[in-house]
Structures are given as structure tokens and as C-alpha cells.
N, C-alpha and C. Protein backbone atom coordinates (compact mmCIF):
# COMPACT_ATOMS: atom_id res chain seq x y z
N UNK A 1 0.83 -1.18 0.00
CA UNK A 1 0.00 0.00 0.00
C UNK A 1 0.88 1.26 0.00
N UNK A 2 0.51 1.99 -0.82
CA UNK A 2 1.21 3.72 -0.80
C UNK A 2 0.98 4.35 0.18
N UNK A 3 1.45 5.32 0.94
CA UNK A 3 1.54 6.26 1.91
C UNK A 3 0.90 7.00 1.30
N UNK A 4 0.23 8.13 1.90
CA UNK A 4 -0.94 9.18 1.58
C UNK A 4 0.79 10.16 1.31
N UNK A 5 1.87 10.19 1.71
CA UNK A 5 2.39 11.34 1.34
C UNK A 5 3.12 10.77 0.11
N UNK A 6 3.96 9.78 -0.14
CA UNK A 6 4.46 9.31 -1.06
C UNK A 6 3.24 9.57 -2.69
N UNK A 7 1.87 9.34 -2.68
CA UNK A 7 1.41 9.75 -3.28
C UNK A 7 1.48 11.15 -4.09
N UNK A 8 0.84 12.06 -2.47
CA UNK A 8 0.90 13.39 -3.06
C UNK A 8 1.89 14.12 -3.76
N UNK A 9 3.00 13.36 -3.08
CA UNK A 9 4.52 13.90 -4.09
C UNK A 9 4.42 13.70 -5.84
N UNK A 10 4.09 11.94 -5.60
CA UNK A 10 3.38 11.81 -7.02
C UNK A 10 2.70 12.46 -7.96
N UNK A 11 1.77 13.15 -6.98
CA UNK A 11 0.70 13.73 -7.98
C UNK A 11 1.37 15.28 -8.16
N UNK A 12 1.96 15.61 -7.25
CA UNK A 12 2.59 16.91 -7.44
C UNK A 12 3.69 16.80 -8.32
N UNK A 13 4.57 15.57 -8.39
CA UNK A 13 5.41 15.73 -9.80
C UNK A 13 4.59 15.30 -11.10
N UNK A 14 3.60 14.73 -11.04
CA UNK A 14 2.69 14.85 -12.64
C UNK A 14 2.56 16.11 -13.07
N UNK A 15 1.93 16.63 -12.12
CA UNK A 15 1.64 17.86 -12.34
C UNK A 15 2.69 18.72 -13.16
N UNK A 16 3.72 19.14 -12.39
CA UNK A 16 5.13 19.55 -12.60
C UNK A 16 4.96 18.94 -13.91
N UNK A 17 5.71 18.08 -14.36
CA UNK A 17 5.72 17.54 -15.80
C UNK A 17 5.02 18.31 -16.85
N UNK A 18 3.71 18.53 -16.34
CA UNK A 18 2.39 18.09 -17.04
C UNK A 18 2.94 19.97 -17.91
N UNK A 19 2.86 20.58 -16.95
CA UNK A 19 3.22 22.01 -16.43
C UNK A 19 4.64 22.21 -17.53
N UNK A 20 5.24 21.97 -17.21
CA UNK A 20 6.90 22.14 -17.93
C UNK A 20 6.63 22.04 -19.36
N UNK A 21 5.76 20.69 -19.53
CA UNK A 21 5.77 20.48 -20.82
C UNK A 21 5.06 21.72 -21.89
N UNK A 22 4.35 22.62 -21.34
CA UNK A 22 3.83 23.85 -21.90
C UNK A 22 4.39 25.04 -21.49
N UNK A 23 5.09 25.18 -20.73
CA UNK A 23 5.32 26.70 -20.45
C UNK A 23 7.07 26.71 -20.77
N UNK A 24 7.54 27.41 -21.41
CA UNK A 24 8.66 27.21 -21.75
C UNK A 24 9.25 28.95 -21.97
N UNK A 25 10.45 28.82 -21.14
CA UNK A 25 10.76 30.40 -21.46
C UNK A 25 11.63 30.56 -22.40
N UNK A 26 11.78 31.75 -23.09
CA UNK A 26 12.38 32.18 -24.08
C UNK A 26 13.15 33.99 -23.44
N UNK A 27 13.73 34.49 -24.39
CA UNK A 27 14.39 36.03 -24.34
C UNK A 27 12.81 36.58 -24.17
N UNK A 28 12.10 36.74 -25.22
CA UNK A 28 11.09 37.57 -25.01
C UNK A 28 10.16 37.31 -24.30
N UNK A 29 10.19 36.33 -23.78
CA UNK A 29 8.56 35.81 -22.78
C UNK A 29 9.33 34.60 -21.68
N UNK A 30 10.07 35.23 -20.94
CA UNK A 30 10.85 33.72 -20.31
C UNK A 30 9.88 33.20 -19.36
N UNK A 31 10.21 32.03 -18.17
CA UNK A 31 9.49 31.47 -17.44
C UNK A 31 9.85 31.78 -16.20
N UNK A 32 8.60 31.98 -15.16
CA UNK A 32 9.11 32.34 -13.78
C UNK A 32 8.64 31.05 -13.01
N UNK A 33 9.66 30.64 -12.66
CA UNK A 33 9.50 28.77 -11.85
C UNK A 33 9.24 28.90 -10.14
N UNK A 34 8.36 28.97 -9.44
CA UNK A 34 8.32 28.88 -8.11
C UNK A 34 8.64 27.40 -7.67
N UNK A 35 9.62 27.64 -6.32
CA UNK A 35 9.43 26.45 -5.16
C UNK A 35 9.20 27.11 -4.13
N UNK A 36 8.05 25.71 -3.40
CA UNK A 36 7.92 26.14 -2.34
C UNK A 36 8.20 25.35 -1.05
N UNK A 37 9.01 25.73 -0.07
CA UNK A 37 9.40 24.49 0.68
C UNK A 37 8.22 24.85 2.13
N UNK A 38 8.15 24.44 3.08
CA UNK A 38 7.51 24.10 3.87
C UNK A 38 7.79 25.55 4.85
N UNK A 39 8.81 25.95 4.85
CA UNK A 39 8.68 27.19 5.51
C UNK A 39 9.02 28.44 4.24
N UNK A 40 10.14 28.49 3.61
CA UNK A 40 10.01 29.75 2.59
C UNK A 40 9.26 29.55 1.14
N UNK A 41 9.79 30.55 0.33
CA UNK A 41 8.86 30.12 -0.71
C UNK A 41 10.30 31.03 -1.69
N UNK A 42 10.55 30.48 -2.93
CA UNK A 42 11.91 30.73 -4.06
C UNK A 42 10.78 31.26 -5.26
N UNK A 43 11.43 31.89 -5.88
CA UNK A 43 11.46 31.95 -7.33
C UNK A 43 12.04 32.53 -8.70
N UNK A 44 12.38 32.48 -9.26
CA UNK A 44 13.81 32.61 -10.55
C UNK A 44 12.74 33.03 -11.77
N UNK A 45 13.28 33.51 -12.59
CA UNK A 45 13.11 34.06 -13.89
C UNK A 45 13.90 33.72 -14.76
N UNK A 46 13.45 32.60 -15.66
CA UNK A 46 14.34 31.96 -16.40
C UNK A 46 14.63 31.92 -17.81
N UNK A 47 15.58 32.42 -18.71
CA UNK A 47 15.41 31.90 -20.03
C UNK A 47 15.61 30.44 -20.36
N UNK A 48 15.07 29.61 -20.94
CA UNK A 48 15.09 28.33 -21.34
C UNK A 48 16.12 28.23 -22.47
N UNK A 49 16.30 28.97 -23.29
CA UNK A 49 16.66 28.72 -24.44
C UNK A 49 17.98 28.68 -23.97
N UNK A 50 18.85 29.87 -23.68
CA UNK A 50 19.84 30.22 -23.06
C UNK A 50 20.54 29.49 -21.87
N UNK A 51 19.48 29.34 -21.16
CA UNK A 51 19.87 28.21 -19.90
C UNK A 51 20.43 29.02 -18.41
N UNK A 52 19.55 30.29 -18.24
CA UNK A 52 20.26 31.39 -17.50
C UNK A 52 18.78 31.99 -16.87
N UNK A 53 19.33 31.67 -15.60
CA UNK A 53 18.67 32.67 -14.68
C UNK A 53 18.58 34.14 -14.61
N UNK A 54 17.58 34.84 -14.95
CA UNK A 54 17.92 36.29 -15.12
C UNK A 54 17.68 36.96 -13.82
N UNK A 55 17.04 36.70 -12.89
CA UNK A 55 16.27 37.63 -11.75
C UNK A 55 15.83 35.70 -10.82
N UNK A 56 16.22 36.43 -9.48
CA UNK A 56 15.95 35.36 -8.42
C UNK A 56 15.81 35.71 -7.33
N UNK A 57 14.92 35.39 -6.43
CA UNK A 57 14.21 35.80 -5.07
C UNK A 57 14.27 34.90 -4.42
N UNK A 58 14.55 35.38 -2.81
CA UNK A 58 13.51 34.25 -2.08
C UNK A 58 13.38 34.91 -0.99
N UNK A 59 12.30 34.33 -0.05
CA UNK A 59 12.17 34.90 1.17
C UNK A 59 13.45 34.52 2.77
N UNK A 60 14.13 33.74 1.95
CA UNK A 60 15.18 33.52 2.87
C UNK A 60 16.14 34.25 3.26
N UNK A 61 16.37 34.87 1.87
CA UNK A 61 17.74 35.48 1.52
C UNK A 61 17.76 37.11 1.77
N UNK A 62 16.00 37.55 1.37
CA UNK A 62 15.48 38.82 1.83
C UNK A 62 15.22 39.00 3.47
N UNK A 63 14.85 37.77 3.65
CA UNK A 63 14.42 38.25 5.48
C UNK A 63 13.10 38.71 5.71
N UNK A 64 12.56 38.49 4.45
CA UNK A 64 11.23 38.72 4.18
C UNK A 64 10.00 37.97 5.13
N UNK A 65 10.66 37.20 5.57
CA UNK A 65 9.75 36.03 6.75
C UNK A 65 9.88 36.54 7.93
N UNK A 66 10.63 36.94 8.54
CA UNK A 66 10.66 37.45 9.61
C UNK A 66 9.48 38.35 10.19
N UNK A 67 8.86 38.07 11.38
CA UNK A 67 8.03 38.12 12.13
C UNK A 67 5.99 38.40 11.42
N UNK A 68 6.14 37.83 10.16
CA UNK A 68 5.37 37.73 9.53
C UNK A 68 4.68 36.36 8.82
N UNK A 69 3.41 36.21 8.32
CA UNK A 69 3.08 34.92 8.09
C UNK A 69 3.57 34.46 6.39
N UNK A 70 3.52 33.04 6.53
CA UNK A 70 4.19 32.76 5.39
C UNK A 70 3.41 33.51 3.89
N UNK A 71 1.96 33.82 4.28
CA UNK A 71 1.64 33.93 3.28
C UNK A 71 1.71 35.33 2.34
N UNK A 72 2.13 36.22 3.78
CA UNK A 72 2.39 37.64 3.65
C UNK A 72 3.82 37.96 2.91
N UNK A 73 4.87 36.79 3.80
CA UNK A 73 6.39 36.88 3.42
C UNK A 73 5.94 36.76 1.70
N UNK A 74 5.13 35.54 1.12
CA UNK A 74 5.40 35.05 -0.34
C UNK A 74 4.91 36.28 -0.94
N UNK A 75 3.47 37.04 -0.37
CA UNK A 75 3.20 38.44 -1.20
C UNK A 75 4.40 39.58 -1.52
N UNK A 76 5.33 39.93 -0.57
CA UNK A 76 6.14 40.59 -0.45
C UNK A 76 7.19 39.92 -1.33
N UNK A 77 7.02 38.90 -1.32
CA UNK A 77 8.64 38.20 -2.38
C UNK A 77 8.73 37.97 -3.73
N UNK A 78 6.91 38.28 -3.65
CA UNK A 78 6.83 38.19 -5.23
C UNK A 78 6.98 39.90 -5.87
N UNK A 79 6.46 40.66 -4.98
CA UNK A 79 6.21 41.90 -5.12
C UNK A 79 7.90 42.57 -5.55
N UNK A 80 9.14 41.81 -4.64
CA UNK A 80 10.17 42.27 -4.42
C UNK A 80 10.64 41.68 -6.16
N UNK A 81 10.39 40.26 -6.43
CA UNK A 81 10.75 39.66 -7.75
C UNK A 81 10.36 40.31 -9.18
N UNK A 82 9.04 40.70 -9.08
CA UNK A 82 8.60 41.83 -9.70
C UNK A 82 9.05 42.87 -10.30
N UNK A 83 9.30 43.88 -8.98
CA UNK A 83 10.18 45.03 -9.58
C UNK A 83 11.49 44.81 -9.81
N UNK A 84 12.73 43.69 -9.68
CA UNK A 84 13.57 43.01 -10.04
C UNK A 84 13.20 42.99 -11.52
N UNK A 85 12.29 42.11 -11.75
CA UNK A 85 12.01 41.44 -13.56
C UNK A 85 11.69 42.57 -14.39
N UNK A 86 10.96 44.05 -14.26
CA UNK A 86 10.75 45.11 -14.40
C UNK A 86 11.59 45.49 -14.60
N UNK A 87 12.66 45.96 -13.43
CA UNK A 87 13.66 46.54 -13.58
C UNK A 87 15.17 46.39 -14.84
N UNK A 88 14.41 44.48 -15.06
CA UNK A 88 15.42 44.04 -15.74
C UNK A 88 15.09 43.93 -17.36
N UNK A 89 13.98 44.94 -17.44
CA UNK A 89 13.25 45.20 -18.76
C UNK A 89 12.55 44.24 -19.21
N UNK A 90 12.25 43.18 -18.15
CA UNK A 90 10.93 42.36 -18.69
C UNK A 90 9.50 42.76 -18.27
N UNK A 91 8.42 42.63 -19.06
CA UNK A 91 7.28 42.93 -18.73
C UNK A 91 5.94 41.74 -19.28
N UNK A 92 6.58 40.50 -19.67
CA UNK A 92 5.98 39.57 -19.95
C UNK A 92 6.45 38.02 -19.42
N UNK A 93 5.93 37.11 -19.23
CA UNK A 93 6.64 35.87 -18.45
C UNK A 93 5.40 35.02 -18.44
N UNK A 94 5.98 33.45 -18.46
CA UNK A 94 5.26 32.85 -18.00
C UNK A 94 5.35 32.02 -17.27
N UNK A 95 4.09 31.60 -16.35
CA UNK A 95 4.43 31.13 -14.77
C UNK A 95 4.18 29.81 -14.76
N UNK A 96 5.32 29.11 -14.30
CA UNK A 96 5.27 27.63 -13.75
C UNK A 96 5.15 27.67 -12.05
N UNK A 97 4.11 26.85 -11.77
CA UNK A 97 3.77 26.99 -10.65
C UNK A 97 4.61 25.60 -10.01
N UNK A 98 5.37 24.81 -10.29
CA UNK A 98 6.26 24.14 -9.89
C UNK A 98 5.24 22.86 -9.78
N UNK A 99 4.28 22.09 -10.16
CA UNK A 99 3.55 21.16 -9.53
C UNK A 99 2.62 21.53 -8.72
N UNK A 100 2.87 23.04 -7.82
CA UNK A 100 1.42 22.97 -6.67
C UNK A 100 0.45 23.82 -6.92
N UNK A 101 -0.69 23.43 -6.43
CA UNK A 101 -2.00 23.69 -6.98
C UNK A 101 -1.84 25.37 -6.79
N UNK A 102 -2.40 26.59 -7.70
CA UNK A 102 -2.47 27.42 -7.73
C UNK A 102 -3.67 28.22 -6.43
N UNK A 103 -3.17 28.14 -5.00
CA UNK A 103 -3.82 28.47 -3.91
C UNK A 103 -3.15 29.16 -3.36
N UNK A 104 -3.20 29.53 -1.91
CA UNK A 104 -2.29 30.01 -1.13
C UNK A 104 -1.06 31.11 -0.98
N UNK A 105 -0.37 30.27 -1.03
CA UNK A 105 1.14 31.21 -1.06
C UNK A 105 1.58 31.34 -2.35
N UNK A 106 1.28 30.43 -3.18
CA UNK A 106 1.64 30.43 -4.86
C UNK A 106 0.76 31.68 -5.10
N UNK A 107 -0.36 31.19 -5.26
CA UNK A 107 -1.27 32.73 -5.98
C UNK A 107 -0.51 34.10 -4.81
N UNK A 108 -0.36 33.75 -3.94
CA UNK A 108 -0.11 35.30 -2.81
C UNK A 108 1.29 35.44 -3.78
N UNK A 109 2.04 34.56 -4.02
CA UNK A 109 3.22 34.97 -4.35
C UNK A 109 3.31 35.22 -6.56
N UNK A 110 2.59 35.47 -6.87
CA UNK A 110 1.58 35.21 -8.26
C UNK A 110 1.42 37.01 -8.25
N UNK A 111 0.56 36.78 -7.48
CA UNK A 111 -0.44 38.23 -7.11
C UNK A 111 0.84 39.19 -6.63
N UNK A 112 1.92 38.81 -6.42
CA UNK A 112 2.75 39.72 -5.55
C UNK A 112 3.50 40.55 -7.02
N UNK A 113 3.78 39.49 -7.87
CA UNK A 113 4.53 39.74 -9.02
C UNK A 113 3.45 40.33 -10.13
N UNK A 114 2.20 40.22 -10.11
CA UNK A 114 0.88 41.00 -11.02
C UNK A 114 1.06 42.30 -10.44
N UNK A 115 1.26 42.56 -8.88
CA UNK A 115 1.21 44.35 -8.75
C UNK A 115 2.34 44.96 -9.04
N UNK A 116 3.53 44.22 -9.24
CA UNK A 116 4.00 45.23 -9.46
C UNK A 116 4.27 45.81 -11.19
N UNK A 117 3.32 44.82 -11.86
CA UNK A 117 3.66 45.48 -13.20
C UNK A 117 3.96 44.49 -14.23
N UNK A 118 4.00 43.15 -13.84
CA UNK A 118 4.62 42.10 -14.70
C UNK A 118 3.15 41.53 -14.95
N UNK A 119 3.04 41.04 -16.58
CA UNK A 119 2.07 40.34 -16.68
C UNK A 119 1.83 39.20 -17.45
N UNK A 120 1.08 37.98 -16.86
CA UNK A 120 1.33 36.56 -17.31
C UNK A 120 -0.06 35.87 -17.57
């Protein structure tokens, strides 16, 4: 018998797959890839073609978590990734949500990178 978590990993790397296999970044429209681990939340701006990270966040590295909830830190980290990808003369991207369902801290961290100007 499978473990209820061994599963969900499962279904969260289909997903992933499922995901990758359509969203693909390029120079003019690259891909923004979130992870999310159990306490912070990452995310990169990627050209595919090239094979180069252009712009990368996380709430670890900002301090962005600190005395705040996770879901607030991911609004702020996307918000911070944002004007980063902006800044770096992108204004188009598309979002791989890494495998997890588009809820929570993903959309908070989604929504963080929609205000400031980037759109997907």
C-alpha cells in the first residue's frame, strides 16, 4: 500500500511535468518557476533557451519572513521579484507553478509579481 504522502509527491510531480511540458521560457517571454518548501517560498526568472537565470528571489535570503506569516512573506517576495524582472526590462513571463495547486502562497506569491507590473 502507498503512503498518503508518497502519493501526493506523485501527484505533485505529474503535475510539474504536465506544467513544464507547456510553459517554456524564451528572451522575449521567459518562465518564472516557483518552489515552495515548507517554511520559505523561491522563485527565478528563467530563459530556457539560453539556460540562465535572469532575476531570483527568495524569502530567505530577503528576510522577508521574519516576524510575519508565510503567506504575507510570499506576497512581499513576489512583489520584491517583480520590480527586479521590471527593472530588468521584462514585462511579460510565464508562470510555472512548480507542480502545486495554484492556492495560497503560490497565488499570494503570483499576485505579488501582477502588482507590481509584470504580466502573465
Amino acid at each position: 500500500m502507498i503512503s498518503k504522502v508518497v502519493h501526493r509527491k506523485n501527484k505533485r510531480e505529474r503535475r510539474r511535468f504536465r506544467i513544464r511540458g507547456k510553459v517554456v521560457g524564451d528572451s522575449q517571454k521567459p518562465r518564472l518557476s516557483v518552489f515552495r518548501s515548507n517554511r520559505y517560498i523561491y522563485g527565478q526568472v528563467i530563459d530556457d533557451t539560453a539556460g540562465k537565470t535572469l532575476v531570483d528571489v527568495s524569502a530567505l535570503v530577503k528576510g522577508t519572513h521574519k516576524g510575519v506569516s508565510k503567506l504575507a512573506a510570499a506576497k512581499k517576495c513576489g512583489e520584491e521579484l517583480g520590480k527586479l524582472t521590471i527593472k530588468a526590462g521584462i514585462t511579460k513571463i510565464g508562470f510555472d507553478r512548480g507542480g502545486y495547486k495554484y492556492t495560497g502562497r503560490v497565488k499570494g506569491f503570483a499576485d505579488g509579481v501582477r502588482s507590481a507590473g509584470v504580466k502573465f
